[in-house]
PDB file of N, CA and C in Angstrom:
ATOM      1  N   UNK A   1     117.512  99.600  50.711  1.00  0.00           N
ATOM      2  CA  UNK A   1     117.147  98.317  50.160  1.00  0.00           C
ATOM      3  C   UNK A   1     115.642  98.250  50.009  1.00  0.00           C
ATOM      4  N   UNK A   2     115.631  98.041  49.051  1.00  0.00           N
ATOM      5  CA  UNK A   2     114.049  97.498  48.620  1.00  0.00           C
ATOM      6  C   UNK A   2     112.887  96.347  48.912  1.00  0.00           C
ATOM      7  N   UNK A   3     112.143  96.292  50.144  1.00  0.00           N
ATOM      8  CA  UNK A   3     111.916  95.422  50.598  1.00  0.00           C
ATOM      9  C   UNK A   3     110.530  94.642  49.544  1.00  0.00           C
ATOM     10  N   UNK A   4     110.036  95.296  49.401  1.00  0.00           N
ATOM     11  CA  UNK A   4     108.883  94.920  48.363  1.00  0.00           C
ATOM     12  C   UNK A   4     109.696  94.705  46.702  1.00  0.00           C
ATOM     13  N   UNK A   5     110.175  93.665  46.501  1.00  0.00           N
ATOM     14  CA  UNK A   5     110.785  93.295  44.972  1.00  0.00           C
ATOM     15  C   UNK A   5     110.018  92.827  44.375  1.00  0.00           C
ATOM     16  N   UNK A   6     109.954  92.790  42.794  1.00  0.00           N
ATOM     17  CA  UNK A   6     109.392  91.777  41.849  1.00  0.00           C
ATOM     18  C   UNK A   6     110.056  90.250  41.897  1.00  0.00           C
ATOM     19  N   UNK A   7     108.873  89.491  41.655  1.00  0.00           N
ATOM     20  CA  UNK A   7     109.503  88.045  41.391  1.00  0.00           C
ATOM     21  C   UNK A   7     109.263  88.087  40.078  1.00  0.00           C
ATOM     22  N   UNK A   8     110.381  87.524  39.315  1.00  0.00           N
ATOM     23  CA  UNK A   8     110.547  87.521  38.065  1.00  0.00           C
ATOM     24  C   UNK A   8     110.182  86.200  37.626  1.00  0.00           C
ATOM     25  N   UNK A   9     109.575  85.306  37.030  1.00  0.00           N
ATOM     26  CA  UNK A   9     109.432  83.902  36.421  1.00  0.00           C
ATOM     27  C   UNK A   9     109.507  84.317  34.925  1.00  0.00           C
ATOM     28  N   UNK A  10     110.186  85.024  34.595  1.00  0.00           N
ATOM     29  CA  UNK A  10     110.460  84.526  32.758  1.00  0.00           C
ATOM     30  C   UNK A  10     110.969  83.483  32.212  1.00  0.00           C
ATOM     31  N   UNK A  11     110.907  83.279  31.136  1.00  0.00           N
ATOM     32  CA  UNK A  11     111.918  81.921  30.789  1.00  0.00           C
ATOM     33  C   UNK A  11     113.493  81.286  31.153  1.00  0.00           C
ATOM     34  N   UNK A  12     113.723  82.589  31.417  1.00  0.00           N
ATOM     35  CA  UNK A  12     115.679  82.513  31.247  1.00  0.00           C
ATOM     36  C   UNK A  12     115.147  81.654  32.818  1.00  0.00           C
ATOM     37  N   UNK A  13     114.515  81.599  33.436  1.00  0.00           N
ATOM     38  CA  UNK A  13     114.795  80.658  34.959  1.00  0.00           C
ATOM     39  C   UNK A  13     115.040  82.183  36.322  1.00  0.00           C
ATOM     40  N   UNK A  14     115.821  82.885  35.875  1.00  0.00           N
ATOM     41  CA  UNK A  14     116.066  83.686  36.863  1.00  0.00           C
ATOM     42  C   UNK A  14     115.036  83.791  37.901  1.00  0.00           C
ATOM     43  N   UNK A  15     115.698  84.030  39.076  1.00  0.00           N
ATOM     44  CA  UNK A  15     115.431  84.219  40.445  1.00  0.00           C
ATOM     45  C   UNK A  15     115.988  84.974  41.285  1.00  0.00           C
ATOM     46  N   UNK A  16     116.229  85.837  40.652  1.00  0.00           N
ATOM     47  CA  UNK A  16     116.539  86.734  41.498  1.00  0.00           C
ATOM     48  C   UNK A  16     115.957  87.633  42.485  1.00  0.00           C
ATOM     49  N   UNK A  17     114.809  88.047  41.679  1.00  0.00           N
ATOM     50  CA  UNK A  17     113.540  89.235  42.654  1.00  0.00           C
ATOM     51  C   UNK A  17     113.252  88.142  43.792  1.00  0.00           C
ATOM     52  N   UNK A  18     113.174  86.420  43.587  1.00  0.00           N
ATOM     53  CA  UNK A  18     112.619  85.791  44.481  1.00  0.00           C
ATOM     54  C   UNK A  18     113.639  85.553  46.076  1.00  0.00           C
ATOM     55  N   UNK A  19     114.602  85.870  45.286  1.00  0.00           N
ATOM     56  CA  UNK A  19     115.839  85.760  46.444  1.00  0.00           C
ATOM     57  C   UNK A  19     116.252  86.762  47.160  1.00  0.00           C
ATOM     58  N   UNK A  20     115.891  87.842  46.566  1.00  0.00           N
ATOM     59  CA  UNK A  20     115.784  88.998  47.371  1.00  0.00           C
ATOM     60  C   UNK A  20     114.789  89.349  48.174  1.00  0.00           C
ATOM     61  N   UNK A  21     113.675  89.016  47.879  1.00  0.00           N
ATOM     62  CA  UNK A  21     112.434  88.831  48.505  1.00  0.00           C
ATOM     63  C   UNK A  21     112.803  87.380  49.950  1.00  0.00           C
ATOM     64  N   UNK A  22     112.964  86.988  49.839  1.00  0.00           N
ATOM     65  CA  UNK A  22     113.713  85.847  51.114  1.00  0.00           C
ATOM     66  C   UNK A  22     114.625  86.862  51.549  1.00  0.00           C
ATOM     67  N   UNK A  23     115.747  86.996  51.522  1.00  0.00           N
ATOM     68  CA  UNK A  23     116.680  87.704  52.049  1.00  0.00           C
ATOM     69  C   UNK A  23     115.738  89.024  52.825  1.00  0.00           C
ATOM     70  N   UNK A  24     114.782  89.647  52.441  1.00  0.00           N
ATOM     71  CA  UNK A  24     114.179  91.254  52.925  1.00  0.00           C
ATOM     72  C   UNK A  24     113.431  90.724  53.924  1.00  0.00           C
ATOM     73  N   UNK A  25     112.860  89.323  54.001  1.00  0.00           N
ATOM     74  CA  UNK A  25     112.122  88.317  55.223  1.00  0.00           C
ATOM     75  C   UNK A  25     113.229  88.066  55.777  1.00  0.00           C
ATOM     76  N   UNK A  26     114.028  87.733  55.674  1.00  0.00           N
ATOM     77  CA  UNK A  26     114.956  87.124  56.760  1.00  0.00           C
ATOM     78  C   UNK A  26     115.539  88.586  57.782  1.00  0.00           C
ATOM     79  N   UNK A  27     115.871  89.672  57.183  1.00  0.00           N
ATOM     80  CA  UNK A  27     116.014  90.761  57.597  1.00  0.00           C
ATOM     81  C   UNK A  27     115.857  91.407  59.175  1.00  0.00           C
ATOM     82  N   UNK A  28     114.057  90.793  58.097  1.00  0.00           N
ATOM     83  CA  UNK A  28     112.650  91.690  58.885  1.00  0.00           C
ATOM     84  C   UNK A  28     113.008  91.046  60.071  1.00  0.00           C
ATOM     85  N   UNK A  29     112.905  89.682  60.214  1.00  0.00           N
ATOM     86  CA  UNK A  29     112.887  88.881  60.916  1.00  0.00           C
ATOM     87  C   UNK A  29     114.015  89.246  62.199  1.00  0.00           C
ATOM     88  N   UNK A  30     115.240  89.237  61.353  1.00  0.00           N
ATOM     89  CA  UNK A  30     115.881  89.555  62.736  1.00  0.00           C
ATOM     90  C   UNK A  30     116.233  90.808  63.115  1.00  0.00           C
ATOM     91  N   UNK A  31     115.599  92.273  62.876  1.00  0.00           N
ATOM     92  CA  UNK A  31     115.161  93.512  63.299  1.00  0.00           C
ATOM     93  C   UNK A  31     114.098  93.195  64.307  1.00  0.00           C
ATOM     94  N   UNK A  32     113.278  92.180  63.905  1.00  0.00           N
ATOM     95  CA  UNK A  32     111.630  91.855  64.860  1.00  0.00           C
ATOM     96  C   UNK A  32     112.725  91.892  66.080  1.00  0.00           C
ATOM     97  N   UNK A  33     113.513  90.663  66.053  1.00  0.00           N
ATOM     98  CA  UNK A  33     114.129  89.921  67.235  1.00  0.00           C
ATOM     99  C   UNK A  33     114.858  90.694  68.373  1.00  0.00           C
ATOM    100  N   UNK A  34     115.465  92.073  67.142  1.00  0.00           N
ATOM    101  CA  UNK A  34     116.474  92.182  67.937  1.00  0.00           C
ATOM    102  C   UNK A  34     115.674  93.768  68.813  1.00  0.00           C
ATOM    103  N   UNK A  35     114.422  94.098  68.115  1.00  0.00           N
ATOM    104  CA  UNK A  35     113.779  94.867  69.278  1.00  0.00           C
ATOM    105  C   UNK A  35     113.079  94.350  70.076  1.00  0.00           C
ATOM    106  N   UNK A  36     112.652  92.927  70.201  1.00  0.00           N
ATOM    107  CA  UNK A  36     111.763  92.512  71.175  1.00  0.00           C
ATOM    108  C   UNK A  36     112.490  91.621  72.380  1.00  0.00           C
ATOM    109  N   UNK A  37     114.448  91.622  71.688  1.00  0.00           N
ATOM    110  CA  UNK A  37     115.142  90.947  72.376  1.00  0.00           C
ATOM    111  C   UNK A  37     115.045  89.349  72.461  1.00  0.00           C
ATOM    112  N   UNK A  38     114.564  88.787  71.416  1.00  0.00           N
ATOM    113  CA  UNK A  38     114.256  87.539  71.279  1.00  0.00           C
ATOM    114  C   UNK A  38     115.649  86.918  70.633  1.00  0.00           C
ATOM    115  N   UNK A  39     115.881  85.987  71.324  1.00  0.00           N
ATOM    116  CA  UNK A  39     116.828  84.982  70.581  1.00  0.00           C
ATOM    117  C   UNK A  39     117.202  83.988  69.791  1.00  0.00           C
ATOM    118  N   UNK A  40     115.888  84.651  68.798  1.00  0.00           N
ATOM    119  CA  UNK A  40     115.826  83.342  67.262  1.00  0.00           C
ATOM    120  C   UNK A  40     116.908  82.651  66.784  1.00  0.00           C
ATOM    121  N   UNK A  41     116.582  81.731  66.453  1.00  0.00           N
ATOM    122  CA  UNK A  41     117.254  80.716  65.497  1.00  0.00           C
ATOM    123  C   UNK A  41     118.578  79.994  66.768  1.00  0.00           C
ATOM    124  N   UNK A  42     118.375  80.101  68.294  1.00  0.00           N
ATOM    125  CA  UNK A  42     119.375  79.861  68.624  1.00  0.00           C
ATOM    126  C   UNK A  42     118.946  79.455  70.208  1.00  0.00           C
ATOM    127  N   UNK A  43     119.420  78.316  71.285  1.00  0.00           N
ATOM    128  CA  UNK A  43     119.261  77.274  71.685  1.00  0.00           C
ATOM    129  C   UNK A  43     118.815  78.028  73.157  1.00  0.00           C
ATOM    130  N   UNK A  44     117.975  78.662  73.444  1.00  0.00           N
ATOM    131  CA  UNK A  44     117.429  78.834  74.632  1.00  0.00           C
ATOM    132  C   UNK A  44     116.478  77.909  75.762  1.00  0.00           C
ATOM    133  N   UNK A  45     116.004  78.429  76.969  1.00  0.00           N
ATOM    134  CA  UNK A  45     115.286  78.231  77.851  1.00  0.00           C
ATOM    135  C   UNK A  45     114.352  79.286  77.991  1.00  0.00           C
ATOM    136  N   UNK A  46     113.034  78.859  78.054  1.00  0.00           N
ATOM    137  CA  UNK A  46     112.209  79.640  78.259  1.00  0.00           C
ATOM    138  C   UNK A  46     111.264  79.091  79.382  1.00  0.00           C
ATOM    139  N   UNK A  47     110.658  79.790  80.173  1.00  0.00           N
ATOM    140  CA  UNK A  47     109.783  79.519  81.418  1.00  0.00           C
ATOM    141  C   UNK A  47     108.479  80.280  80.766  1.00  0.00           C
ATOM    142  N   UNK A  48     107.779  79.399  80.739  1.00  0.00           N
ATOM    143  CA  UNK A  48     106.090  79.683  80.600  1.00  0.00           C
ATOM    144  C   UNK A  48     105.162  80.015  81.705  1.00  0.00           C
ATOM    145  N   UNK A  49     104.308  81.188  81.445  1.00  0.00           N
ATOM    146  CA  UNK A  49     103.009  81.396  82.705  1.00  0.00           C
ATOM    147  C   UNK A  49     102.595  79.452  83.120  1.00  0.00           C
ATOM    148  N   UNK A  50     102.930  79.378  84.275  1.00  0.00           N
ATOM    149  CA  UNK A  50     102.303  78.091  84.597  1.00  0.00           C
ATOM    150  C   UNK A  50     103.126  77.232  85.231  1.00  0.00           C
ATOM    151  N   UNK A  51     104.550  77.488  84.951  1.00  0.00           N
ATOM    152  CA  UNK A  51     106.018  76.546  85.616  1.00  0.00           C
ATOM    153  C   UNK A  51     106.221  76.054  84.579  1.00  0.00           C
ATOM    154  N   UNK A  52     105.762  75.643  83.189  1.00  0.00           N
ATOM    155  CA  UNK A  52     106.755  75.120  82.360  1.00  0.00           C
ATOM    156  C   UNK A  52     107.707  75.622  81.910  1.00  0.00           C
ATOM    157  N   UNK A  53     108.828  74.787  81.805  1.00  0.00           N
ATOM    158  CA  UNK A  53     109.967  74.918  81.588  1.00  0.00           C
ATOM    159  C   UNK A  53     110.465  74.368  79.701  1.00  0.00           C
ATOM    160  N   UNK A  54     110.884  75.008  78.961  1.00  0.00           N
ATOM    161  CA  UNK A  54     111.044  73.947  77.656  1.00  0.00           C
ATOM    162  C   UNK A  54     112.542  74.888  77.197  1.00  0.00           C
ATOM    163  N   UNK A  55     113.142  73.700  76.526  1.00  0.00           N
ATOM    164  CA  UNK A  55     114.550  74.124  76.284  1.00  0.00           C
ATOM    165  C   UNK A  55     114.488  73.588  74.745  1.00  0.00           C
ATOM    166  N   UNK A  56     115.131  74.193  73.837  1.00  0.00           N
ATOM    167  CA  UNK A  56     115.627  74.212  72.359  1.00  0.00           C
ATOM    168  C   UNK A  56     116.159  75.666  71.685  1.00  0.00           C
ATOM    169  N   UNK A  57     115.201  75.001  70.403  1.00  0.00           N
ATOM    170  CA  UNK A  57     116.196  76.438  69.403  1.00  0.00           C
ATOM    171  C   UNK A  57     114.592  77.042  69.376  1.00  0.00           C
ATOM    172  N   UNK A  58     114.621  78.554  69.675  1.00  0.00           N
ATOM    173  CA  UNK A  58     113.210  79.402  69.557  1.00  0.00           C
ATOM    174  C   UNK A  58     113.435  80.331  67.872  1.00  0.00           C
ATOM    175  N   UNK A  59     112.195  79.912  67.925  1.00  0.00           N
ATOM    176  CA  UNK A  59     111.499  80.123  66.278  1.00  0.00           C
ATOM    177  C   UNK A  59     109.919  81.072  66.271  1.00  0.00           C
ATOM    178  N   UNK A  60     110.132  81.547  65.045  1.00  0.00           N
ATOM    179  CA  UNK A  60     108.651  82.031  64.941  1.00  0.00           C
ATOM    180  C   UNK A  60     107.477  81.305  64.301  1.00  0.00           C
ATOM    181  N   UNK A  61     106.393  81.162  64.751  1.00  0.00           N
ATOM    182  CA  UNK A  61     105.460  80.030  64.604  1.00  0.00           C
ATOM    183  C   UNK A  61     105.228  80.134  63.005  1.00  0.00           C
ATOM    184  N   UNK A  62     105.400  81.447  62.483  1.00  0.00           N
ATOM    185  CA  UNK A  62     105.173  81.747  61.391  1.00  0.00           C
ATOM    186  C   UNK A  62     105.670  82.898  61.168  1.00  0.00           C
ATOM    187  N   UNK A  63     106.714  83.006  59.171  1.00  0.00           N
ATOM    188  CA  UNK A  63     106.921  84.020  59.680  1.00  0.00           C
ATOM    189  C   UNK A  63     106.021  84.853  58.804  1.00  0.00           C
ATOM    190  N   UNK A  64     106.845  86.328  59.296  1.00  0.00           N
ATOM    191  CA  UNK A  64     105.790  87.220  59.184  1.00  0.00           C
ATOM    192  C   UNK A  64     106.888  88.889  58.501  1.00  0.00           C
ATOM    193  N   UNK A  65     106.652  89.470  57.785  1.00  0.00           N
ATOM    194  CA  UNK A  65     107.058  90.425  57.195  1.00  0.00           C
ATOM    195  C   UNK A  65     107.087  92.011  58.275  1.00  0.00           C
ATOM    196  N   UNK A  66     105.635  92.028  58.613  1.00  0.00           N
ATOM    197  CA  UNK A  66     105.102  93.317  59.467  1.00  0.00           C
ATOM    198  C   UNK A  66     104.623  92.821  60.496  1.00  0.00           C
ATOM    199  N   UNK A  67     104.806  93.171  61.894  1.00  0.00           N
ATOM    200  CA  UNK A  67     103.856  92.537  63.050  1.00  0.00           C
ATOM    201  C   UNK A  67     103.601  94.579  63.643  1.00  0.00           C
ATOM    202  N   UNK A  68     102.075  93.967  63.839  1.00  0.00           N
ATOM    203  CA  UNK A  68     101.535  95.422  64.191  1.00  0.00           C
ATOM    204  C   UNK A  68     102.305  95.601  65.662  1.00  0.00           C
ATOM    205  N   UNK A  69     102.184  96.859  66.241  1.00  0.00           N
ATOM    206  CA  UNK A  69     102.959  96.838  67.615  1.00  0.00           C
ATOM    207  C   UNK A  69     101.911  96.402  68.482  1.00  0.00           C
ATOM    208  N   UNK A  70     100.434  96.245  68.264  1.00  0.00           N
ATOM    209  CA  UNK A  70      99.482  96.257  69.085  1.00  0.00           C
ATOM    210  C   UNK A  70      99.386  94.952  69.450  1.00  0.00           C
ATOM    211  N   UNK A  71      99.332  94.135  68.612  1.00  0.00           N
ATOM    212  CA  UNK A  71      99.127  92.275  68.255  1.00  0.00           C
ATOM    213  C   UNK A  71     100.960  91.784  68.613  1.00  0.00           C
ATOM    214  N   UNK A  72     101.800  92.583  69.202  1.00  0.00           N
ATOM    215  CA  UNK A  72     103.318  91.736  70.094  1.00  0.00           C
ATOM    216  C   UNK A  72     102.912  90.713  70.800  1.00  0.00           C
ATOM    217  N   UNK A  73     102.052  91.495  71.489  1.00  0.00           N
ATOM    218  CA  UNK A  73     102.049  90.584  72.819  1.00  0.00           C
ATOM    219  C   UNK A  73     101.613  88.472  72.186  1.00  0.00           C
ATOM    220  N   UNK A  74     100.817  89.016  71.156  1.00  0.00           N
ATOM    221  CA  UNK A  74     100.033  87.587  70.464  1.00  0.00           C
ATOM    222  C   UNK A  74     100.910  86.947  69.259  1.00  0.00           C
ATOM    223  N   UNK A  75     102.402  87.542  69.597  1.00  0.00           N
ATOM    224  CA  UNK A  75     103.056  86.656  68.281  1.00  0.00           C
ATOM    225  C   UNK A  75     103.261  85.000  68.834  1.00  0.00           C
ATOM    226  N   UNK A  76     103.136  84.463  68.080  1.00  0.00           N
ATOM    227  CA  UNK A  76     103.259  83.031  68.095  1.00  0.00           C
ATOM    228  C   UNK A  76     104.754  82.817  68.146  1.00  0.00           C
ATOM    229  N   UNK A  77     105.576  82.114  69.275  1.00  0.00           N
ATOM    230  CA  UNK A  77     106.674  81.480  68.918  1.00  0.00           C
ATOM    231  C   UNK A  77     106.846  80.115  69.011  1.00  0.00           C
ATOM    232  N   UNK A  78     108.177  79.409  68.669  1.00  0.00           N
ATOM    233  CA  UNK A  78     107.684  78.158  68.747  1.00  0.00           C
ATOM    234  C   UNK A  78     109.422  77.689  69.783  1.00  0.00           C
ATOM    235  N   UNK A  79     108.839  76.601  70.711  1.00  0.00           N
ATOM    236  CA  UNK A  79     110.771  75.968  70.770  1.00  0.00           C
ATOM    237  C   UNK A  79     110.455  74.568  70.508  1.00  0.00           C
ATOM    238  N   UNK A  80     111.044  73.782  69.802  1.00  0.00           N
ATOM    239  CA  UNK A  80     111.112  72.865  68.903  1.00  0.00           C
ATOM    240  C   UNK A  80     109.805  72.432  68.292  1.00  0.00           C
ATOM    241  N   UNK A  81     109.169  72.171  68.920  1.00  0.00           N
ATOM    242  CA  UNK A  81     107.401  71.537  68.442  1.00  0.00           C
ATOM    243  C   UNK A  81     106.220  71.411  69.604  1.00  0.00           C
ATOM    244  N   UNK A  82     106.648  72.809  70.226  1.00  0.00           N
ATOM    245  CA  UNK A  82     106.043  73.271  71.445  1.00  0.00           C
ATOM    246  C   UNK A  82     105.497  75.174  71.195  1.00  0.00           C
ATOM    247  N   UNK A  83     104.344  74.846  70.560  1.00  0.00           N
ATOM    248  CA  UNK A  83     104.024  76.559  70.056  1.00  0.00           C
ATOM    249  C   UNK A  83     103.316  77.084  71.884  1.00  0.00           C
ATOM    250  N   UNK A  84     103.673  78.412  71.579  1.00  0.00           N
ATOM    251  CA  UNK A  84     103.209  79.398  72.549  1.00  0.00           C
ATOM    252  C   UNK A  84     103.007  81.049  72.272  1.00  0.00           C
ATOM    253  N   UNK A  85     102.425  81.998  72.674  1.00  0.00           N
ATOM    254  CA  UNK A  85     102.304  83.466  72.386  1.00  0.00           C
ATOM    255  C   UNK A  85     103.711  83.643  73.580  1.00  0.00           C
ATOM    256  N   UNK A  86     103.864  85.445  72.882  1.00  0.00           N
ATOM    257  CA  UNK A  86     104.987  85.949  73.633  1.00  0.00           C
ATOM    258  C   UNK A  86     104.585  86.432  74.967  1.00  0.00           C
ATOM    259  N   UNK A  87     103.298  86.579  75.143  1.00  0.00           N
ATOM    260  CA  UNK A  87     102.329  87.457  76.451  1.00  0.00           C
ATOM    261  C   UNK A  87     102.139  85.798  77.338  1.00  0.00           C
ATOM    262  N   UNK A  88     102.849  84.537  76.670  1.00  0.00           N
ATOM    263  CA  UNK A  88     102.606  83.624  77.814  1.00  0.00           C
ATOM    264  C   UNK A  88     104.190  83.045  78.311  1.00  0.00           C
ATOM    265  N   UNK A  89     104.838  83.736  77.961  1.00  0.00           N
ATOM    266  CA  UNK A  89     106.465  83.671  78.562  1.00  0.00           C
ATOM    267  C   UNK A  89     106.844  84.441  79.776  1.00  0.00           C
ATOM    268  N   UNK A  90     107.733  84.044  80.587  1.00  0.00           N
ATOM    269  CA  UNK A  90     107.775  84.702  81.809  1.00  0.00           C
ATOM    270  C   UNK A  90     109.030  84.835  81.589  1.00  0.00           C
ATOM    271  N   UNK A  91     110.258  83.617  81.302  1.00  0.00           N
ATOM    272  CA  UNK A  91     111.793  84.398  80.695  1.00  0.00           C
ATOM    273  C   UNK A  91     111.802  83.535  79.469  1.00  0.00           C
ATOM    274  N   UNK A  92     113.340  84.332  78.945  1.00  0.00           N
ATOM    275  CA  UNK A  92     113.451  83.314  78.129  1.00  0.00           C
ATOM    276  C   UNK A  92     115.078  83.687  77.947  1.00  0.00           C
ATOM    277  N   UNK A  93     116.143  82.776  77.921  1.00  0.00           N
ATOM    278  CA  UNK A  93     117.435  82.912  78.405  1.00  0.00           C
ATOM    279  C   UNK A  93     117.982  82.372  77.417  1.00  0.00           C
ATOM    280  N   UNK A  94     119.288  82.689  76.918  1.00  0.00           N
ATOM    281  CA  UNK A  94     120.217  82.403  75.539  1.00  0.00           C
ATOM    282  C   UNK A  94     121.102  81.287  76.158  1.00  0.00           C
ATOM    283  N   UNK A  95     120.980  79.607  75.435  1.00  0.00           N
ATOM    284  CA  UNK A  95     121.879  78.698  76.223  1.00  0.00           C
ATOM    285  C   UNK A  95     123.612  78.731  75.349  1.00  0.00           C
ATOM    286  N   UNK A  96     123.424  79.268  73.917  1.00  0.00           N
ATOM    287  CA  UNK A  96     124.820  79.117  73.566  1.00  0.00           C
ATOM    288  C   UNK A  96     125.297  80.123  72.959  1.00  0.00           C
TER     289      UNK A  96
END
């Protein structure tokens, strides 16, 4: 699969290159997850350096196509409208 597609805007409307291009992000996204063991898009607990405790659905603060292996530790995640890096988590547990 072709992760780098054309977006097409010609007249006919088509969207296709653009939808494939979403779909090759969404992908990425959950390959990121499933080597760093993260449980995106789905209703965890996580414990933060410090004793906080915050419960929702964990998200990425932004997403992102390529994350270098060096800059992991500094990915931004988010659980509901509570952003944090991954190097400031201590667990983070799957509630459903």
């Amino acid at each position: 699969m072709n992760l780098q597609s054309e977006l097409s805007f010609g007249e006919d409307g088509n969207e296709e290159g653009y939808t494939r291009w979403l779909v090759g992000r969404q992908v990425a996204t959950e390959i990121l997850a499933r080597k760093m063991g993260l449980p995106l898009g789905h209703e965890v607990e996580v414990w933060l350096v410090g004793g906080m405790r915050l419960r929702g659905k964990l998200r990425l603060q932004e997403e992102a196509l390529f994350i270098e292996e060096e800059r992991v530790r500094h990915l931004g995640l988010r659980v509901d409208n509570v952003s944090f890096t991954y190097r400031e988590m201590e667990s983070c547990v799957r509630l459903d």
